[in-house]
C-alpha atoms as a PDB file:
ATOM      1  CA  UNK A   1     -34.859  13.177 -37.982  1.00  0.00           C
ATOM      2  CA  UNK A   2     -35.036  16.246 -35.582  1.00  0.00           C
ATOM      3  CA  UNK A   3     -33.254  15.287 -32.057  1.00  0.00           C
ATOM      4  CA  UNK A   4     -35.445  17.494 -30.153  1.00  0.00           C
ATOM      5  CA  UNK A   5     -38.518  16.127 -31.460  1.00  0.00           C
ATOM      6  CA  UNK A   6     -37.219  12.637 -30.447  1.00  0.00           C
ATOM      7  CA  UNK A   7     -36.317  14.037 -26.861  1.00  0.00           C
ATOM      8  CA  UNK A   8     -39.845  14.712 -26.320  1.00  0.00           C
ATOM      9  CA  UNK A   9     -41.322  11.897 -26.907  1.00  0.00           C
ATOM     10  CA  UNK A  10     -42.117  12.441 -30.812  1.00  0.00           C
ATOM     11  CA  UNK A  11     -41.739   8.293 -32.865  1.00  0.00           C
ATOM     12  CA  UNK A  12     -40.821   7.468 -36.343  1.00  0.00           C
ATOM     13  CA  UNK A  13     -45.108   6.897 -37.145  1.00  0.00           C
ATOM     14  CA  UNK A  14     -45.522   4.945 -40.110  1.00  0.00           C
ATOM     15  CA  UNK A  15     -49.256   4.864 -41.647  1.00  0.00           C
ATOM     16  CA  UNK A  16     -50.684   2.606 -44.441  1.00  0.00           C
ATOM     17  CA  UNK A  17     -53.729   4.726 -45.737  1.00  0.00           C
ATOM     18  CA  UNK A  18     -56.178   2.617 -47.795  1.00  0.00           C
ATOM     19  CA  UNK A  19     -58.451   4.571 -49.823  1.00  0.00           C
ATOM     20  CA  UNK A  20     -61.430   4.387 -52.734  1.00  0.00           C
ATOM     21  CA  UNK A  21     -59.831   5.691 -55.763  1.00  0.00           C
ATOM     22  CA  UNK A  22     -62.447   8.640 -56.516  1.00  0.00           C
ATOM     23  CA  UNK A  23     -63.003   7.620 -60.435  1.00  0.00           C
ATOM     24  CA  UNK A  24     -63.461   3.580 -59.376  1.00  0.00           C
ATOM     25  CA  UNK A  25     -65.001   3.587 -56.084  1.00  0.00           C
ATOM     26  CA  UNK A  26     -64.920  -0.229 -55.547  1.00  0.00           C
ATOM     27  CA  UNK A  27     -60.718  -0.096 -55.727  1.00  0.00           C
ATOM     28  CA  UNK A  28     -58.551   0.544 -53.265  1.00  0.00           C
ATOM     29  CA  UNK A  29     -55.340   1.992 -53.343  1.00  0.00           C
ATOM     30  CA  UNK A  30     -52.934   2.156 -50.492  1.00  0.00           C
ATOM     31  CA  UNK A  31     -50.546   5.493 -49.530  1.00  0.00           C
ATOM     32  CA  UNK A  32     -47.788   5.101 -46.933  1.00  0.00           C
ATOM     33  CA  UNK A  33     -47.385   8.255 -44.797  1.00  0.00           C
ATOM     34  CA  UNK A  34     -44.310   8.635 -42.513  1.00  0.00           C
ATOM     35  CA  UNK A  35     -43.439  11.488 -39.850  1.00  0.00           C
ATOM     36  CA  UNK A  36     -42.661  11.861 -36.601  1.00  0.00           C
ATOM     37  CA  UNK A  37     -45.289  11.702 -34.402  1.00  0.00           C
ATOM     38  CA  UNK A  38     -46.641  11.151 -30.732  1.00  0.00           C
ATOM     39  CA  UNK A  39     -48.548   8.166 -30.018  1.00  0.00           C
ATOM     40  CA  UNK A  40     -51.043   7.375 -28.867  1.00  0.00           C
ATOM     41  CA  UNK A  41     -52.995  10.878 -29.729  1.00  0.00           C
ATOM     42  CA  UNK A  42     -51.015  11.515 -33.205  1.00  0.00           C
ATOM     43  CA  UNK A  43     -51.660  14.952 -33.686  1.00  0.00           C
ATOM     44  CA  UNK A  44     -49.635  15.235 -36.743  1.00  0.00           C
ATOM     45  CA  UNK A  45     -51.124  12.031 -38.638  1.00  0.00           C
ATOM     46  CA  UNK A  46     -54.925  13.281 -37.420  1.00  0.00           C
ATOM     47  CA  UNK A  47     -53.786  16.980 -38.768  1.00  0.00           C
ATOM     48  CA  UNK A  48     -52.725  14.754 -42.115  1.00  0.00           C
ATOM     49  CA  UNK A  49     -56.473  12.532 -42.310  1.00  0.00           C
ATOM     50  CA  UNK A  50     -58.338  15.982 -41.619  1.00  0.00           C
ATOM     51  CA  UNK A  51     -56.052  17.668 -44.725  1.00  0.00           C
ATOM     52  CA  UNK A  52     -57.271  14.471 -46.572  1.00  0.00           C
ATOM     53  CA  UNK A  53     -60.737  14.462 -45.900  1.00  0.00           C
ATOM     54  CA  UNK A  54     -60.985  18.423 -46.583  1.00  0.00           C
ATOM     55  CA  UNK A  55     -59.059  19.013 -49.312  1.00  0.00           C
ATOM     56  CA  UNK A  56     -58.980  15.225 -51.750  1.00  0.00           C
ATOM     57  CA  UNK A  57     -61.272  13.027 -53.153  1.00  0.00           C
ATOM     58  CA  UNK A  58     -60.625   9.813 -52.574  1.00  0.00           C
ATOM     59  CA  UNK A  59     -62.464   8.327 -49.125  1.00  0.00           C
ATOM     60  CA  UNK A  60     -60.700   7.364 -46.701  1.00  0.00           C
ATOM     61  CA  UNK A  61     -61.543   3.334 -46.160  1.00  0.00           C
ATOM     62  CA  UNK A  62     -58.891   2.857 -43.316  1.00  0.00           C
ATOM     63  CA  UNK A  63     -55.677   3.631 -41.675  1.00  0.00           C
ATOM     64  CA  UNK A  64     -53.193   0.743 -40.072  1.00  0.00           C
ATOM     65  CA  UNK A  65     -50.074   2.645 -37.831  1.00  0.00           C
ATOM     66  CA  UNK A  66     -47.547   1.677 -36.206  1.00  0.00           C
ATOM     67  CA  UNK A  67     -44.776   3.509 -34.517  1.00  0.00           C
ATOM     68  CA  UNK A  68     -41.717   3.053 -32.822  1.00  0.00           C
ATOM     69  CA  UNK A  69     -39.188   5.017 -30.082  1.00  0.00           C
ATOM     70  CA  UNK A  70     -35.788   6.030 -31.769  1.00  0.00           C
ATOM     71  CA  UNK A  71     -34.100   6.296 -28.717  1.00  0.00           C
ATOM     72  CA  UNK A  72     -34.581   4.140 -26.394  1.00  0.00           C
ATOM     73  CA  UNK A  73     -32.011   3.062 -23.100  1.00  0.00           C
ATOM     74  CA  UNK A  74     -28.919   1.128 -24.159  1.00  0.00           C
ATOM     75  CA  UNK A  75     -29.287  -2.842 -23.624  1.00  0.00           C
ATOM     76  CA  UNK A  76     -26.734  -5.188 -22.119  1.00  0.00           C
ATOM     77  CA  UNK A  77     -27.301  -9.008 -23.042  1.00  0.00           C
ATOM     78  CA  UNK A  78     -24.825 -11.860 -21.655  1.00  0.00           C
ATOM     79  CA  UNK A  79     -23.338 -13.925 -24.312  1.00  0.00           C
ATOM     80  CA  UNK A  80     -24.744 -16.954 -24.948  1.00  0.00           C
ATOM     81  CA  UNK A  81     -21.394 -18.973 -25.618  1.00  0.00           C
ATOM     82  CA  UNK A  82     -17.967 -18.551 -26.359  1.00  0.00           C
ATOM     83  CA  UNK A  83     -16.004 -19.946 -28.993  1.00  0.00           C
ATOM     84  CA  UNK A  84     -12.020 -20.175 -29.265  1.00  0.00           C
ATOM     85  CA  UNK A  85     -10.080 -20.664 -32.234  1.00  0.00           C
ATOM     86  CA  UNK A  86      -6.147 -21.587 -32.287  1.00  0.00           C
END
């Protein structure tokens, strides 16, 4: 994954693409699509579903996404107990 990207803001964008498979159009099939993106617009996923709609032939029935920050501000957490062994 490209540090830069991550510096500005870019998340690991994870997208499960269900679709109508064009020969059987009452099946779905599902495609996972992964990049780096930046939510909430996602430029590069919309760029990816405009390819799709353009250019293949199966319709597009939904998209489910979910991202995540990669770098995020170290946490400090208190120990909850503390054993001792002899």
């Amino acid at each position: 994954m490209r540090f830069d990207a991550q510096m500005k803001d870019y998340r690991l964008t994870t997208a499960e693409i269900l679709y109508h498979l064009p020969d059987h159009p009452n099946v779905l099939q599902s495609y996972v699509w992964q990049e780096l993106d930046i939510a909430p617009q996602y430029p590069v996923l919309n760029k990816f579903l405009d390819f799709w709609k353009r250019e293949l032939d199966g319709a597009v029935h939904s998209v489910r996404v979910a991202s995540v920050k990669l770098i995020t501000p170290g946490r400090f957490q208190h120990a909850d107990a503390v054993y001792r062994m002899h």
